[in-house]
C-alpha atoms as a PDB file:
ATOM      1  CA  UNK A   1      87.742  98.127  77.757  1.00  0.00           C
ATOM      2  CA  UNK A   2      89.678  95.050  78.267  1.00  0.00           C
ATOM      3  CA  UNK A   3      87.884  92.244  79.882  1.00  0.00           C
ATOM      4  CA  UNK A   4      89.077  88.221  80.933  1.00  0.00           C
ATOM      5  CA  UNK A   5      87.896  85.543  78.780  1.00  0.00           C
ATOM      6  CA  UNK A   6      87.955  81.974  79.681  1.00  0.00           C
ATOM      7  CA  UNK A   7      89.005  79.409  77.612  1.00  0.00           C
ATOM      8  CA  UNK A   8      86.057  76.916  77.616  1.00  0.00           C
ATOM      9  CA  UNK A   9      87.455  73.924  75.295  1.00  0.00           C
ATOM     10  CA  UNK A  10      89.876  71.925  76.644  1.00  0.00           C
ATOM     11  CA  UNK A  11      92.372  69.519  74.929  1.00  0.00           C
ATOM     12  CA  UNK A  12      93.164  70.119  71.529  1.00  0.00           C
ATOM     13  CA  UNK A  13      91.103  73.336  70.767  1.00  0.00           C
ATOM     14  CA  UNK A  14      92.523  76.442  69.033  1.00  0.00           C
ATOM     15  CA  UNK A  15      93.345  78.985  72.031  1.00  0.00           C
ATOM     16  CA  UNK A  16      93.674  81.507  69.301  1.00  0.00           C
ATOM     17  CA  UNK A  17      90.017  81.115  67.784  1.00  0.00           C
ATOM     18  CA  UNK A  18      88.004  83.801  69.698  1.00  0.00           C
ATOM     19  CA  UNK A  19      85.188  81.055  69.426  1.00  0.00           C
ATOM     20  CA  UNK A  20      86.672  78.926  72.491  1.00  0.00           C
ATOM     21  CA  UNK A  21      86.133  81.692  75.136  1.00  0.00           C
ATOM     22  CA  UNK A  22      83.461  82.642  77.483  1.00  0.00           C
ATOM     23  CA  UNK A  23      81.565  85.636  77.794  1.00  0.00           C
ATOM     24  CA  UNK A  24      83.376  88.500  79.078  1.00  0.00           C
ATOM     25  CA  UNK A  25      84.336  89.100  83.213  1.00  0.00           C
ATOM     26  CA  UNK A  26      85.590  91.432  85.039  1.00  0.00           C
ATOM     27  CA  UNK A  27      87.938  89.211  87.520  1.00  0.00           C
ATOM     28  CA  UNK A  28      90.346  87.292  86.265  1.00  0.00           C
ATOM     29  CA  UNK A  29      89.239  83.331  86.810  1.00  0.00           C
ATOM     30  CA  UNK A  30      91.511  80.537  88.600  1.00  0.00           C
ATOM     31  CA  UNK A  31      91.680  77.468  86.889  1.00  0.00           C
ATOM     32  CA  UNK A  32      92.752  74.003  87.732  1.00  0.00           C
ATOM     33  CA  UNK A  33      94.756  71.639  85.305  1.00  0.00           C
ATOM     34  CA  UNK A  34      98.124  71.987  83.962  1.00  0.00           C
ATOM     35  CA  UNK A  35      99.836  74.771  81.133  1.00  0.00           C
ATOM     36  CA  UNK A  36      96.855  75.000  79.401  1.00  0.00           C
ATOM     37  CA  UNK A  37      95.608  78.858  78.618  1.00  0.00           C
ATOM     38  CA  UNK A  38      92.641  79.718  81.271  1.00  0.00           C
ATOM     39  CA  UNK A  39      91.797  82.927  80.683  1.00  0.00           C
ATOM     40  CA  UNK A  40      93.193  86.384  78.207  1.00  0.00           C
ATOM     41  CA  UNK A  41      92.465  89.518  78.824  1.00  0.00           C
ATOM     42  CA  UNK A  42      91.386  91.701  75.715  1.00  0.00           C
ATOM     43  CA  UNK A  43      89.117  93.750  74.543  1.00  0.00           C
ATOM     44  CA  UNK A  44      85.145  92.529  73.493  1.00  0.00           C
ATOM     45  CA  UNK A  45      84.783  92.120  69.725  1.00  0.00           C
ATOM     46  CA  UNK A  46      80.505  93.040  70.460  1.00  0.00           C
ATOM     47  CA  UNK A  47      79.446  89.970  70.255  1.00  0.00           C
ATOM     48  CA  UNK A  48      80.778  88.445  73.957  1.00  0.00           C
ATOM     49  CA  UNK A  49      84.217  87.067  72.014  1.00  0.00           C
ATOM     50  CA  UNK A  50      87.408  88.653  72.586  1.00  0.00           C
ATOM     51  CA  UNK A  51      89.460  90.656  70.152  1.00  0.00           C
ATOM     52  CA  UNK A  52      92.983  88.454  69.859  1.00  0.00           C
ATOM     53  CA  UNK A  53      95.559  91.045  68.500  1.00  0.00           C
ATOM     54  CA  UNK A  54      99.042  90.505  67.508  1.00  0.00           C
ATOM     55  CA  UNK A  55      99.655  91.440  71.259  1.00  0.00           C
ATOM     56  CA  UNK A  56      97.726  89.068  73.007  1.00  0.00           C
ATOM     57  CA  UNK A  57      98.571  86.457  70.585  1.00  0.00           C
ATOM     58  CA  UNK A  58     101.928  86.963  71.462  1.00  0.00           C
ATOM     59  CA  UNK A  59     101.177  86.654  74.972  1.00  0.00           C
ATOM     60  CA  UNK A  60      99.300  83.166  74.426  1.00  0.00           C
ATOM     61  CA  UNK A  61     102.022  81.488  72.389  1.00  0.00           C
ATOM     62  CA  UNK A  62     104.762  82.958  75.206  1.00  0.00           C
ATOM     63  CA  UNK A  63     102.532  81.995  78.101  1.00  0.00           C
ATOM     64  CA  UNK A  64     102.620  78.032  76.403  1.00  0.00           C
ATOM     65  CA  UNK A  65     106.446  78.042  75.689  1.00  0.00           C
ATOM     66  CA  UNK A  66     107.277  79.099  78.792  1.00  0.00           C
ATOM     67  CA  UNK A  67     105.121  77.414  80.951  1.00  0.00           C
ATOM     68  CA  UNK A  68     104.006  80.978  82.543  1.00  0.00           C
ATOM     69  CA  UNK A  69     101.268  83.711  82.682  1.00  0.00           C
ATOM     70  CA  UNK A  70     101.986  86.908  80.680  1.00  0.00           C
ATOM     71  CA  UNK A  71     100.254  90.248  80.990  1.00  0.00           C
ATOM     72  CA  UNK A  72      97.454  89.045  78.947  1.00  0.00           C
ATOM     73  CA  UNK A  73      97.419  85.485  79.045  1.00  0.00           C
ATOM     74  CA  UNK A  74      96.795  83.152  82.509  1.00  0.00           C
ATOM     75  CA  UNK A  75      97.569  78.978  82.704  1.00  0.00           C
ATOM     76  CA  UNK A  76      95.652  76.770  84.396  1.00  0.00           C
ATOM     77  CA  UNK A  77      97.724  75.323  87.532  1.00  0.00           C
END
């Protein structure tokens, strides 16, 4: 079951190291700043982390180049 992560470190950090996310919600999060990731939605590696697939990945790295969400991967705004 998939589940939103936020990205907790800010400026500079990996977005692809399951590491920098919170613990797993339900709702997808708002977030205030500027295209930075805020949240993915994956699935929960059983330890509160997500599972970053090809997929998602794909979705992060798409989400920063063009400067908007994907299916699995929110900006801050």
């Amino acid at each position: 079951m998939a589940f939103w992560y936020t990205f907790t470190t800010i400026g500079g950090a990996d977005p692809l190291d399951p590491a920098n996310y919170s613990s797993p919600q339900n709702n997808q999060p708002s977030c205030p700043g500027n295209n930075k990731i805020c949240a993915i939605l994956a699935d929960d590696n059983g330890f509160n982390h997500p599972v970053i697939t090809n997929a998602v990945e794909d979705d992060i790295i798409r989400a920063l180049q063009l400067g908007s969400d994907q299916t699995s991967a929110v900006l801050r705004f």
